[in-house]
C-alpha atoms as a PDB file:
ATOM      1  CA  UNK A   1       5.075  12.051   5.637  1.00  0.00           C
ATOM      2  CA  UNK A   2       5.608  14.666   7.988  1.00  0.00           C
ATOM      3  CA  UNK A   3       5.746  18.168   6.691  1.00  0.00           C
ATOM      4  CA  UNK A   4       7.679  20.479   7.930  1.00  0.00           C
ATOM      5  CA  UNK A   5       6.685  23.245   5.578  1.00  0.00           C
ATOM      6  CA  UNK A   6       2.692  22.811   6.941  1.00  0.00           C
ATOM      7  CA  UNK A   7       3.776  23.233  10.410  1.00  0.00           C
ATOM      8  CA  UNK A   8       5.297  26.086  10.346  1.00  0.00           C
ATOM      9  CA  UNK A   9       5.264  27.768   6.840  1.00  0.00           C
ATOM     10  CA  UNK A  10       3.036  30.486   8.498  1.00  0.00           C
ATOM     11  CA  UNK A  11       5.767  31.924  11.115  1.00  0.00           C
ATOM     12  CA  UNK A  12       8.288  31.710   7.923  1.00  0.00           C
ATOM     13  CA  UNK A  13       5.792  33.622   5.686  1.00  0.00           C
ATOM     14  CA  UNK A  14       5.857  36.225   8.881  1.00  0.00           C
ATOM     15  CA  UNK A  15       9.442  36.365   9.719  1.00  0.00           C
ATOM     16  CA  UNK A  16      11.113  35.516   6.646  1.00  0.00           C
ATOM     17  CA  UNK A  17      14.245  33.850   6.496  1.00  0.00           C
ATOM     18  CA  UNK A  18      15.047  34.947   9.782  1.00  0.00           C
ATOM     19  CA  UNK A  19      13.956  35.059  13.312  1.00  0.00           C
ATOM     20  CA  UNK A  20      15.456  36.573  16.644  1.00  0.00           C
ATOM     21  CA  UNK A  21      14.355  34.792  19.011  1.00  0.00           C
ATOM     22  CA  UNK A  22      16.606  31.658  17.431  1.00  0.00           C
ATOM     23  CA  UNK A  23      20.304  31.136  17.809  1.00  0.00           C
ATOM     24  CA  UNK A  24      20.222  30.026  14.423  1.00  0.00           C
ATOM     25  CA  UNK A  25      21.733  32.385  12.317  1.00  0.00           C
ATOM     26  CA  UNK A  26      19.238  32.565   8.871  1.00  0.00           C
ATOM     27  CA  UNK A  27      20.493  33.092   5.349  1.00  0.00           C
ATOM     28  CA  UNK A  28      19.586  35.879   3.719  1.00  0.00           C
ATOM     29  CA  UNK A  29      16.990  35.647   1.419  1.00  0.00           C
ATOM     30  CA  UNK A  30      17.811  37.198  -1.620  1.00  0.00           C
ATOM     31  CA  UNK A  31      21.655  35.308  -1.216  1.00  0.00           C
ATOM     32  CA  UNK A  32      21.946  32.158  -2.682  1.00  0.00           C
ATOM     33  CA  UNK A  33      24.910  30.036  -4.375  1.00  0.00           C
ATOM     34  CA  UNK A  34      25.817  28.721  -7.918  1.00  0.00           C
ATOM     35  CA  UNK A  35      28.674  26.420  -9.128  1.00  0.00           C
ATOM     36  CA  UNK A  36      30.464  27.234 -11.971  1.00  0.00           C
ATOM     37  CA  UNK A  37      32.924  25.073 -13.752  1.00  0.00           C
ATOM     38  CA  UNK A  38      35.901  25.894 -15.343  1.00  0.00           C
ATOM     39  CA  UNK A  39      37.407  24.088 -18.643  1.00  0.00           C
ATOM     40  CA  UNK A  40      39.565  22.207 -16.527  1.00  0.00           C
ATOM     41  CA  UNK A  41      36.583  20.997 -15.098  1.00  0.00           C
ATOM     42  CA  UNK A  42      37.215  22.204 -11.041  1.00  0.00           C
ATOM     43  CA  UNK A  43      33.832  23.971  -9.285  1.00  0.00           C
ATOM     44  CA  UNK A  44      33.765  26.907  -7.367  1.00  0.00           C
ATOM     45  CA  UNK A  45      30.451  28.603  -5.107  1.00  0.00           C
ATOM     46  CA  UNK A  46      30.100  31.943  -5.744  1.00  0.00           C
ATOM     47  CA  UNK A  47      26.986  33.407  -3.382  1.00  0.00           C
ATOM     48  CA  UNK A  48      26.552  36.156  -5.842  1.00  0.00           C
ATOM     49  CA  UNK A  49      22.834  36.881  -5.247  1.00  0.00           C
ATOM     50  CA  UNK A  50      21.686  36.168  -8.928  1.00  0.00           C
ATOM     51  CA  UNK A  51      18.218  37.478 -10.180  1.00  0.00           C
ATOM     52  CA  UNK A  52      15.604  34.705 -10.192  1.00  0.00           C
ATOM     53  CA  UNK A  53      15.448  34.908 -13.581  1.00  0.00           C
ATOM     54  CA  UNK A  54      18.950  35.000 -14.711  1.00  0.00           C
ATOM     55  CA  UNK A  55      20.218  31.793 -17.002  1.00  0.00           C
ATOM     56  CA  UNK A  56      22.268  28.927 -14.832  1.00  0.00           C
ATOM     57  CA  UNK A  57      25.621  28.909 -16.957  1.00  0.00           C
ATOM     58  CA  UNK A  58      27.208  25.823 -15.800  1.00  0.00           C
ATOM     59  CA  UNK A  59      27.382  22.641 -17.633  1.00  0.00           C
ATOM     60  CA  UNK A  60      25.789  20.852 -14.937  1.00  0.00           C
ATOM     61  CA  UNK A  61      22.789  22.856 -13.851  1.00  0.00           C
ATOM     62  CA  UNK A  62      21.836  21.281 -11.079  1.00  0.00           C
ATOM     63  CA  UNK A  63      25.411  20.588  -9.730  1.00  0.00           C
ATOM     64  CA  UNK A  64      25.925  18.686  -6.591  1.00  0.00           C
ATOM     65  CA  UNK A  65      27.941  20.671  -3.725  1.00  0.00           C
ATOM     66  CA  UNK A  66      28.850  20.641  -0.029  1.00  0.00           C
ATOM     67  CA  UNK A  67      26.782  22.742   1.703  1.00  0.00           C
ATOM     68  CA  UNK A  68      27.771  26.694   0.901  1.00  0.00           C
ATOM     69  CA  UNK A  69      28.266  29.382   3.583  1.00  0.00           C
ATOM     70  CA  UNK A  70      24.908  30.835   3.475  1.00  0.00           C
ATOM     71  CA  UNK A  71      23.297  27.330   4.320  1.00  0.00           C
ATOM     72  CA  UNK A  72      26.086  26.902   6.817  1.00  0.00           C
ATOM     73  CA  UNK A  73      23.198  26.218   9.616  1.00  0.00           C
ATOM     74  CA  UNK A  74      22.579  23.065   7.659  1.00  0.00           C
ATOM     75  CA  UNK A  75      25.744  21.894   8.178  1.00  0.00           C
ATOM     76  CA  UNK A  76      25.447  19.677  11.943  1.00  0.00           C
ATOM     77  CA  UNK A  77      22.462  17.615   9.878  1.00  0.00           C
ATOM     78  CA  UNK A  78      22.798  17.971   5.806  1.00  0.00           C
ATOM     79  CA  UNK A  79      26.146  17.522   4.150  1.00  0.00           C
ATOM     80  CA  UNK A  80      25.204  18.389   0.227  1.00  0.00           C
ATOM     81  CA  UNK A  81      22.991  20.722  -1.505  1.00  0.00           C
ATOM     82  CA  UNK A  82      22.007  21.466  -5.032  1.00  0.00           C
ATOM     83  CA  UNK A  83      20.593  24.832  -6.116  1.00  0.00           C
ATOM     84  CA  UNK A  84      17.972  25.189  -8.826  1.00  0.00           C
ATOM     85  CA  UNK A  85      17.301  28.897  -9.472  1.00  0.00           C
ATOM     86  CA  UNK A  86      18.260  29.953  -5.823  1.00  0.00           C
ATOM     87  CA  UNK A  87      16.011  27.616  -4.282  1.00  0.00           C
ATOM     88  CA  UNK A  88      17.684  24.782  -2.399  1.00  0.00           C
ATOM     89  CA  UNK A  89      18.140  21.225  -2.034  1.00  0.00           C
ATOM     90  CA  UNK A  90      19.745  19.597   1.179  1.00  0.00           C
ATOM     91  CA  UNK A  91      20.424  15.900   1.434  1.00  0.00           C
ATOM     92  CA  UNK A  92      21.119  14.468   4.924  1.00  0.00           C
ATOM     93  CA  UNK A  93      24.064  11.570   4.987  1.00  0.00           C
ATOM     94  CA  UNK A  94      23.607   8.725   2.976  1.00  0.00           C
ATOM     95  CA  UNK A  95      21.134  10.118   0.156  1.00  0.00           C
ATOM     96  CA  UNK A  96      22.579   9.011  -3.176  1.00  0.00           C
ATOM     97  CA  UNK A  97      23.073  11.643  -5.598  1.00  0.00           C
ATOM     98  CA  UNK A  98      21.106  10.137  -7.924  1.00  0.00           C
ATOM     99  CA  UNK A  99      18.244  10.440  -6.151  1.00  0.00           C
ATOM    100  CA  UNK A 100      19.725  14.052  -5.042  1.00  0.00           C
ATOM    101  CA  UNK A 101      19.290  15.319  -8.496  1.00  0.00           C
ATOM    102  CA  UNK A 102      16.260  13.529  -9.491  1.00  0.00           C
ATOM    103  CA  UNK A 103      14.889  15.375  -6.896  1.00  0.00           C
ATOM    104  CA  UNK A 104      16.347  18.499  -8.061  1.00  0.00           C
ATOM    105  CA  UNK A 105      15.222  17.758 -11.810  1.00  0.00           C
ATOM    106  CA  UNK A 106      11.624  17.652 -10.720  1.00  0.00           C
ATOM    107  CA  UNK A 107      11.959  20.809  -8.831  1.00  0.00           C
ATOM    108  CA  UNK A 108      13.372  22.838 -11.595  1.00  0.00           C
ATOM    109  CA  UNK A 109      11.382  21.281 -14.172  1.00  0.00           C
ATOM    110  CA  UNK A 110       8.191  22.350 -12.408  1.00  0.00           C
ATOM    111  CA  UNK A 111       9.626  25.956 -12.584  1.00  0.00           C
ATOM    112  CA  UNK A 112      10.920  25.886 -16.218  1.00  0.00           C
ATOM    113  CA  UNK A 113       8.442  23.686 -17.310  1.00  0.00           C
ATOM    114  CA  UNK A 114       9.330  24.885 -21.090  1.00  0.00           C
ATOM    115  CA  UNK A 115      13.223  24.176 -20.131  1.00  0.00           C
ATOM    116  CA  UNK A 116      14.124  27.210 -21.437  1.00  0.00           C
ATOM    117  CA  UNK A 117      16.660  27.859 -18.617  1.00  0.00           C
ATOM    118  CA  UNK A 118      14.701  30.445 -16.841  1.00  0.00           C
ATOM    119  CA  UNK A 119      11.979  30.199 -14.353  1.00  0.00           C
ATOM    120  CA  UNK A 120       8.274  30.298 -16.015  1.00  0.00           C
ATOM    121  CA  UNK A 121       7.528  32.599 -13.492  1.00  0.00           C
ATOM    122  CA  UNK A 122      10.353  34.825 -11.686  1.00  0.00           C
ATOM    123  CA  UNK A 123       7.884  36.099  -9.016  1.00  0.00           C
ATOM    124  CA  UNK A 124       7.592  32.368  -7.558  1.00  0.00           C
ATOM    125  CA  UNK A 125      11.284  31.820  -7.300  1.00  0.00           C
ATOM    126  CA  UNK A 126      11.682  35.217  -5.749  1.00  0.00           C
ATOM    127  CA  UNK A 127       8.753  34.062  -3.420  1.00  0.00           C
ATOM    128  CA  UNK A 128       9.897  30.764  -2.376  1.00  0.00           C
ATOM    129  CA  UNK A 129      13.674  32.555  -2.099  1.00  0.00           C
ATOM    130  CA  UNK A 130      12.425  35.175   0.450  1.00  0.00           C
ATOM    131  CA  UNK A 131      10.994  32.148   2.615  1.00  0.00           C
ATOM    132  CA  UNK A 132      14.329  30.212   2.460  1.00  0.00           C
ATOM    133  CA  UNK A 133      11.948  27.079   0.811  1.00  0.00           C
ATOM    134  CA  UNK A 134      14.166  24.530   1.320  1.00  0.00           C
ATOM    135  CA  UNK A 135      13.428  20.807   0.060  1.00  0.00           C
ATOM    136  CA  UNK A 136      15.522  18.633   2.477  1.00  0.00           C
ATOM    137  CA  UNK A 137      16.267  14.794   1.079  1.00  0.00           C
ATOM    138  CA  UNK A 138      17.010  11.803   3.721  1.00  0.00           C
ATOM    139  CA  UNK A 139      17.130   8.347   3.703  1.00  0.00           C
ATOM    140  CA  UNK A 140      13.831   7.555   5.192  1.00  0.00           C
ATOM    141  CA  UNK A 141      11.714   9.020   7.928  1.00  0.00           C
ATOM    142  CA  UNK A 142      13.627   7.303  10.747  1.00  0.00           C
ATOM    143  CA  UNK A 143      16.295   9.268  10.054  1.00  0.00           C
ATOM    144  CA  UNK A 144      14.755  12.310   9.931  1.00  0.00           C
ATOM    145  CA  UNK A 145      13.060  11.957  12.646  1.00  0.00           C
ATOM    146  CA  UNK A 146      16.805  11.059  14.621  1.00  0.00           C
ATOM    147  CA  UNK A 147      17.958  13.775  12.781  1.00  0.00           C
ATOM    148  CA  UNK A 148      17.691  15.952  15.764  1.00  0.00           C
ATOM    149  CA  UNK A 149      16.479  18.535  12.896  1.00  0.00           C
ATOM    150  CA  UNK A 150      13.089  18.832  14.565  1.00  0.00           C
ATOM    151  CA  UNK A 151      14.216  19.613  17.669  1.00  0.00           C
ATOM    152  CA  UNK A 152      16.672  22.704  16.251  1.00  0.00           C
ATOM    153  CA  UNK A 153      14.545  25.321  15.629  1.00  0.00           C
ATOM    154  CA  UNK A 154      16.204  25.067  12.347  1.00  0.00           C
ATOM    155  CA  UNK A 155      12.521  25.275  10.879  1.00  0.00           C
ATOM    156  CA  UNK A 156      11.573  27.896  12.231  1.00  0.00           C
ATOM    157  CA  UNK A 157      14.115  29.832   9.607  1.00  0.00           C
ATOM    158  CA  UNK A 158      12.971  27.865   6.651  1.00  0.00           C
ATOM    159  CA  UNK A 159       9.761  26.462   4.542  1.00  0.00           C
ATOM    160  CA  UNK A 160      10.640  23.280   4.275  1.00  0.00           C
ATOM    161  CA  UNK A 161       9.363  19.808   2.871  1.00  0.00           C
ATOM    162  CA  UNK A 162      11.150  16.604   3.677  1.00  0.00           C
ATOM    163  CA  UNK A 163      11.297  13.500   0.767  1.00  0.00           C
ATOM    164  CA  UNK A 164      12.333  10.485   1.829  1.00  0.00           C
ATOM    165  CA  UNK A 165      14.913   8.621  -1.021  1.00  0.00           C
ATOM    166  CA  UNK A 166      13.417   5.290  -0.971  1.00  0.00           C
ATOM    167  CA  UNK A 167       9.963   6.849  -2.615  1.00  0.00           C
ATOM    168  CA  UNK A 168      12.088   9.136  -4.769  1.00  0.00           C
ATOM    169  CA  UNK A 169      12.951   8.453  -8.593  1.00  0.00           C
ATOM    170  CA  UNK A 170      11.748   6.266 -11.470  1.00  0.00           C
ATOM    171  CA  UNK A 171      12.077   3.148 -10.304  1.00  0.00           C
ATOM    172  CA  UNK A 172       9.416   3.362  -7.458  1.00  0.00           C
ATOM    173  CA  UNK A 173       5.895   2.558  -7.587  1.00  0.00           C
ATOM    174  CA  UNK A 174       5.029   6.276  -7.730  1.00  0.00           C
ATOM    175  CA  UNK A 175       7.583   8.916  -7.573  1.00  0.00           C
ATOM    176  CA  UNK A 176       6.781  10.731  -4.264  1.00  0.00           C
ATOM    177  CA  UNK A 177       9.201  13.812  -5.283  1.00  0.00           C
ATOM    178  CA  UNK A 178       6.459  14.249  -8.003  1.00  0.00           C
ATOM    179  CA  UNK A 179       3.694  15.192  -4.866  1.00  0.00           C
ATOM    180  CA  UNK A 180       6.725  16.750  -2.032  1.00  0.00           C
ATOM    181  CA  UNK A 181       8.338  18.864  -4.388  1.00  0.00           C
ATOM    182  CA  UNK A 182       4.559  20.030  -5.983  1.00  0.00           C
ATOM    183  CA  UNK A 183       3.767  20.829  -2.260  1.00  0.00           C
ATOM    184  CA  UNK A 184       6.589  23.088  -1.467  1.00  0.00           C
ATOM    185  CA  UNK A 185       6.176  25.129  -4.810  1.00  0.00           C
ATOM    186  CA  UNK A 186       2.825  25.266  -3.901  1.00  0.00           C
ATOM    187  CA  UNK A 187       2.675  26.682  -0.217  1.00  0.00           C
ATOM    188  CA  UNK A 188       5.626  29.099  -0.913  1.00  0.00           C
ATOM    189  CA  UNK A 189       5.471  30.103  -4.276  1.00  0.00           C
ATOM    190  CA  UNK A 190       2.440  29.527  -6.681  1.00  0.00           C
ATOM    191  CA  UNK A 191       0.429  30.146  -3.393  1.00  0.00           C
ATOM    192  CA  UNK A 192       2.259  33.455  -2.600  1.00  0.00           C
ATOM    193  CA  UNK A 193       2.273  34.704  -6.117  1.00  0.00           C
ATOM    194  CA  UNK A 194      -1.557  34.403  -6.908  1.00  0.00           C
ATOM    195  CA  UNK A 195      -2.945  34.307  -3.167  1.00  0.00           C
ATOM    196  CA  UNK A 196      -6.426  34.704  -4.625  1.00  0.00           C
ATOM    197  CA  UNK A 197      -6.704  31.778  -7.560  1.00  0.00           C
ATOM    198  CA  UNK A 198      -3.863  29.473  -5.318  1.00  0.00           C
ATOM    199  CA  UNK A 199      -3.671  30.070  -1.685  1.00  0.00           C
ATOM    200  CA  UNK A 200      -4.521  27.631   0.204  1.00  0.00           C
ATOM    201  CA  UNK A 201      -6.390  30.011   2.754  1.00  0.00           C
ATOM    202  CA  UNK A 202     -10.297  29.992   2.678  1.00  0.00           C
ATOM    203  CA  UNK A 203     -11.909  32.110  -0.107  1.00  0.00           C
ATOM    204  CA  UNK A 204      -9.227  31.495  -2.598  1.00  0.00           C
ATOM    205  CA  UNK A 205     -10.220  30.151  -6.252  1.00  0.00           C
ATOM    206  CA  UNK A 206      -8.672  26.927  -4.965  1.00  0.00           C
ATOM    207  CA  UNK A 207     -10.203  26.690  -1.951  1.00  0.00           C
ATOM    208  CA  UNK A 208     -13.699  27.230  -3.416  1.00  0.00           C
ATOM    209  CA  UNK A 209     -13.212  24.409  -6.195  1.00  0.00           C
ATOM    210  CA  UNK A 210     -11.900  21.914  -3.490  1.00  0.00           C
ATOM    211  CA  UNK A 211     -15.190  22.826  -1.352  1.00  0.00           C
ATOM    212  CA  UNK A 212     -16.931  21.847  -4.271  1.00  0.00           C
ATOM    213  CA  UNK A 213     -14.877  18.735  -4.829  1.00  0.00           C
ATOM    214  CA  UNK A 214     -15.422  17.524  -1.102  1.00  0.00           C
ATOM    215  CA  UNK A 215     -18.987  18.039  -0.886  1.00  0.00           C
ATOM    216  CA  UNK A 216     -18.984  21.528   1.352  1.00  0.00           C
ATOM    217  CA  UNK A 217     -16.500  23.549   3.219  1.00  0.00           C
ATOM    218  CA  UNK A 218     -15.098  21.371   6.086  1.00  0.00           C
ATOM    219  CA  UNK A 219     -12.538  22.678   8.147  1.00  0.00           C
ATOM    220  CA  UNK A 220     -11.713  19.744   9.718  1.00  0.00           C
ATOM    221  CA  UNK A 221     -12.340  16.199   8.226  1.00  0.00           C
ATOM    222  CA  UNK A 222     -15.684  15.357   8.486  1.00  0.00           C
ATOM    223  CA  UNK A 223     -17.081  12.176  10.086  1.00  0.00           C
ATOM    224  CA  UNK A 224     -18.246  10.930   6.882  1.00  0.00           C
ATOM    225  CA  UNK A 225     -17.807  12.926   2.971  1.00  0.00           C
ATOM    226  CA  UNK A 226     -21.137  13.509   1.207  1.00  0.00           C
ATOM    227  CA  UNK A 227     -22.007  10.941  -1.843  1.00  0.00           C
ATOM    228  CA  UNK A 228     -21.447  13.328  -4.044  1.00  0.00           C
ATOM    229  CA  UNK A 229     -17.659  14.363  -3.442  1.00  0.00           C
ATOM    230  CA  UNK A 230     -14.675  13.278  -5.072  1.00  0.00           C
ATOM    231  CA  UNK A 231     -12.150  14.452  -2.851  1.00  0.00           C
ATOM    232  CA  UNK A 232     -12.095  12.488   0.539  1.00  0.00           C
ATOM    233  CA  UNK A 233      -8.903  13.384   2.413  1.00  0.00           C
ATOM    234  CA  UNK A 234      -9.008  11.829   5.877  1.00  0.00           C
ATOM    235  CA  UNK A 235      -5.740  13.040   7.687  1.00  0.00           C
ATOM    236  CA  UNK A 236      -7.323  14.557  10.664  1.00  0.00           C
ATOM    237  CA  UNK A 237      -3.604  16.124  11.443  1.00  0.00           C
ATOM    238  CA  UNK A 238      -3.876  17.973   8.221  1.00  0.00           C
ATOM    239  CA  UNK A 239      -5.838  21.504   8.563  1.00  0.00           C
ATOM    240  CA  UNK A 240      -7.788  23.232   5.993  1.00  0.00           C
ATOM    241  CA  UNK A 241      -4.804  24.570   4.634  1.00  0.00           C
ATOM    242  CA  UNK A 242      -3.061  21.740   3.956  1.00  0.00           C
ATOM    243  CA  UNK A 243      -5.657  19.464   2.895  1.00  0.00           C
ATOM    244  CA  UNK A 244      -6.227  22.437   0.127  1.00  0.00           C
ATOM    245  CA  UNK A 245      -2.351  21.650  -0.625  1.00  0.00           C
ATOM    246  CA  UNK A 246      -3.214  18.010  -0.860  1.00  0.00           C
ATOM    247  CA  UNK A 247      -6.274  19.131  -3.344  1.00  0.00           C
ATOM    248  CA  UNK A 248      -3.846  21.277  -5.937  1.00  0.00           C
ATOM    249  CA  UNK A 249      -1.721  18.057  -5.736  1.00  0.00           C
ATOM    250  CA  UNK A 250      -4.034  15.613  -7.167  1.00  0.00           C
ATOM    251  CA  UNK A 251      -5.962  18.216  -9.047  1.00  0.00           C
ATOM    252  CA  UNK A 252      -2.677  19.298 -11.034  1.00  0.00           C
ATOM    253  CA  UNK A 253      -1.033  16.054 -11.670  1.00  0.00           C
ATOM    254  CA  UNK A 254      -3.997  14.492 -12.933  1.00  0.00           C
ATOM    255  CA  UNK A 255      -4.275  17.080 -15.776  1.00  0.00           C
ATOM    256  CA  UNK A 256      -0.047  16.028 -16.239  1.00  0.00           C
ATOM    257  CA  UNK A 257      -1.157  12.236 -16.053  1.00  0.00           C
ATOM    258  CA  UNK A 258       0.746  11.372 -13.090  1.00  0.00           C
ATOM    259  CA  UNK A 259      -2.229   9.289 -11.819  1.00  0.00           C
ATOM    260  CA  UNK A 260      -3.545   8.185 -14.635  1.00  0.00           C
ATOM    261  CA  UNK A 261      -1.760   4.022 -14.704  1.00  0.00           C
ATOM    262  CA  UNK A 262      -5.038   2.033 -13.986  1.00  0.00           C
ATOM    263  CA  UNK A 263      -3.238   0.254 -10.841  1.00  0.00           C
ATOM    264  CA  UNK A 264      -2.289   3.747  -9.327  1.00  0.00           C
ATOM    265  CA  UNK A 265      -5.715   4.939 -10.336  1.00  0.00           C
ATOM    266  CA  UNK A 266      -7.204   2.143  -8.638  1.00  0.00           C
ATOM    267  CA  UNK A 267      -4.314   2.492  -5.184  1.00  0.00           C
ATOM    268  CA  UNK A 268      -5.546   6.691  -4.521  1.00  0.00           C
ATOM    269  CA  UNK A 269      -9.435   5.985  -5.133  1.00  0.00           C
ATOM    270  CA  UNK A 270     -10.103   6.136  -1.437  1.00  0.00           C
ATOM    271  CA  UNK A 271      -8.962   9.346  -1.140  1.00  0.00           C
ATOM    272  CA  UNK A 272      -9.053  10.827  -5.278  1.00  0.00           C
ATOM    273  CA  UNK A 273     -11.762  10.047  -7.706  1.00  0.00           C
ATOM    274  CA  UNK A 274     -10.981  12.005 -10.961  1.00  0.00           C
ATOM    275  CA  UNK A 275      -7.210  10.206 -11.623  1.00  0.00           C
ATOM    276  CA  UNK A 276      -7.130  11.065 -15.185  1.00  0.00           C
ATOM    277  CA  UNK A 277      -7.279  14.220 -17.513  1.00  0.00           C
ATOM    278  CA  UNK A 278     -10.481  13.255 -18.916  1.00  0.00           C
ATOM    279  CA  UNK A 279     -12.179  12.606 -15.665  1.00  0.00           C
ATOM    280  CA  UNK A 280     -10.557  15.749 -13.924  1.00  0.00           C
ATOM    281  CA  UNK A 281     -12.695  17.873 -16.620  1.00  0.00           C
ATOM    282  CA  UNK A 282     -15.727  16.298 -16.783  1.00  0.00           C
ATOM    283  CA  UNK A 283     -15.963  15.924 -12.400  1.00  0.00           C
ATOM    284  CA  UNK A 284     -13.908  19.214 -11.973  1.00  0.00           C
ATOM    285  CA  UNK A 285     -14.720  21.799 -14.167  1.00  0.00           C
ATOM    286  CA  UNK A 286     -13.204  24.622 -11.612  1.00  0.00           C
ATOM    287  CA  UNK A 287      -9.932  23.091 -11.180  1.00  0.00           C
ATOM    288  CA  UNK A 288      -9.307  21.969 -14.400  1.00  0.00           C
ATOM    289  CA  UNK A 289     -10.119  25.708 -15.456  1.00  0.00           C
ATOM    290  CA  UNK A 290      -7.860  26.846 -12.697  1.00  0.00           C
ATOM    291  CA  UNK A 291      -5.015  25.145 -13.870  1.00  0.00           C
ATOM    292  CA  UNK A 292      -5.342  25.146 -17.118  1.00  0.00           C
ATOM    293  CA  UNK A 293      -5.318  28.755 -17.024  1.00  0.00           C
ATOM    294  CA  UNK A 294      -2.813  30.102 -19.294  1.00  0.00           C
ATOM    295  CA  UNK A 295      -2.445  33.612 -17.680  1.00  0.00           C
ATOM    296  CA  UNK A 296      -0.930  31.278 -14.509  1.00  0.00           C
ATOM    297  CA  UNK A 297       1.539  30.051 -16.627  1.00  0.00           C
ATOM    298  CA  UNK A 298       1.643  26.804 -14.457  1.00  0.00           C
ATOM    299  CA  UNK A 299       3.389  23.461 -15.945  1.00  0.00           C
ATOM    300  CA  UNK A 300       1.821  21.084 -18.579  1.00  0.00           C
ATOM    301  CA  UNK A 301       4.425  19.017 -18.974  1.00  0.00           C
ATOM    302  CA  UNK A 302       4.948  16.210 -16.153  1.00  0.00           C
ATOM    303  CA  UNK A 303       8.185  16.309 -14.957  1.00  0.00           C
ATOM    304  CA  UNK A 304      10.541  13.261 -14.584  1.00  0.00           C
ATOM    305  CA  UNK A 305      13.272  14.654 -13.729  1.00  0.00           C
ATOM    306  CA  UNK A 306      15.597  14.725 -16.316  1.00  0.00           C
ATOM    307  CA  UNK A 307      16.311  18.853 -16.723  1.00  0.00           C
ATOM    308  CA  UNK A 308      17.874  19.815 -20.048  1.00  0.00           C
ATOM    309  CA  UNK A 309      17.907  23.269 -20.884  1.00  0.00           C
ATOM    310  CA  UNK A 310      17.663  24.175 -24.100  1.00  0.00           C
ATOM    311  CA  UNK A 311      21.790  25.651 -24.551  1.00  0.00           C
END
């Protein structure tokens, strides 16, 4: 998986949806588009900058469009985009739209976790809207990587995470979008809200419990984890940052039971110990307090992408 979001969410965090030195023309950040049906049925974009916490009134929430002006960058690579609270969704060519929305329902489930049709937290949408996070959907990693998107400078306007479709929905072994999607919300929004419980910069709550979880603070992977850890990540291309992304990952979906099927438990033990609830709590008392915490007003409820607000 190749992240775009790692690589260069620190010059979006400092420029913010924009940059001058790029021919690129950004979005604004606080711009972003909704579709609205009619009773006859027809859609229509509106780019309306809507508050991050106002209700989605269409029928279809996360409705399927071409790609709206203010994304209109997107347009030489991505040719559909769904918006879930302002935050968007690009697929490249060729990405069913099934997968499209799953992708989409995971997203905005994580954010109204109590499908309420608001976000749980308005701050985090606002934060990963004044970023530009943008998830971007293609077929596989091949073409991505043909894309030509890398070589754009596209990303230098944008946080954003690629997911590939054939690890995406239901019907795969694990549901990838469930660990991409986590990510992104992560680095650009939980992350930015609550920089001292859930950055993923040293000294951070998170930080500290993941230290604890790999045996000591390594900045770099270490040549060999002590006995005693339960967190072995062993990407030396990921830095301490991102390997502190990786950590909320497993640490939060194992308290949601996304790990918790013996086979998958028995697939991640290289690299994750604690795969279930119960064994998150009694190996990792700080990050089961971290995320437990109900002040954070981060998701219980594992998402699977079906969103249904309640009307």
């Amino acid at each position: 998986m190749r992240r775009l979001a790692g690589a260069h969410l620190a010059a979006a965090l400092a420029l913010g949806s924009c940059g001058a030195e790029s021919g690129i023309e950004a979005p604004a950040a606080s711009t972003s588009t909704t579709t609205v049906a009619d009773s006859a049925g027809t859609t229509a974009a509106t780019t309306d900058p809507p508050a991050a916490n106002q209700r989605e009134t269409s029928e279809a929430p996360l409705a399927i469009t071409t790609l709206p002006e203010a994304l209109a960058d997107w347009r030489p690579w991505a040719d559909r985009h769904v918006d879930v609270f302002g935050v968007n969704v690009v697929a490249l060519p060729g990405v069913s739209e099934d997968v499209l929305r799953h992708a989409a329902g995971v997203m905005a489930q994580y954010l109204d976790n109590d499908a309420d049709g608001y976000p749980d937290i308005p701050a985090v949408v606002e934060a990963m809207r004044d970023v530009a996070a943008t998830l971007v959907m293609a077929v596989d990693e091949d073409q991505l990587e043909e894309s030509g998107i890398f070589e754009s400078g596209l990303d230098r306007h944008y946080a954003v995470q690629d997911l590939y479709e054939g690890e995406t929905g239901p019907l795969r072994r694990f549901d990838a979008s469930l660990e991409e999607v986590h990510h992104l919300i992560l680095d650009t929004g939980w992350g930015a809200v609550y920089p001292d419980r859930l950055g993923v910069e040293e000294g951070s709550e998170l930080t500290r419990a993941m230290d604890v979880a790999r045996g000591g603070r390594f900045l770099e992977v270490p040549d060999r984890y002590p006995e005693e850890a339960w967190y072995h990540y062993d990407d030396e291309t990921c830095g301490y940052d991102c390997m502190a992304t990786e950590y909320a990952y497993w640490a939060h979906t194992s308290l949601l039971g996304a790990q918790a099927d013996p086979d998958r438990c028995e697939e991640v033990a290289l690299e994750w110990r604690p795969c279930t609830a119960d064994l998150l709590r009694t190996m990792d008392p700080l990050a089961t307090a971290l995320f437990t915490d109900p002040e954070l007003l981060l998701p219980t409820r594992l998402p699977d992408g079906e969103y249904r607000p309640a009307p």
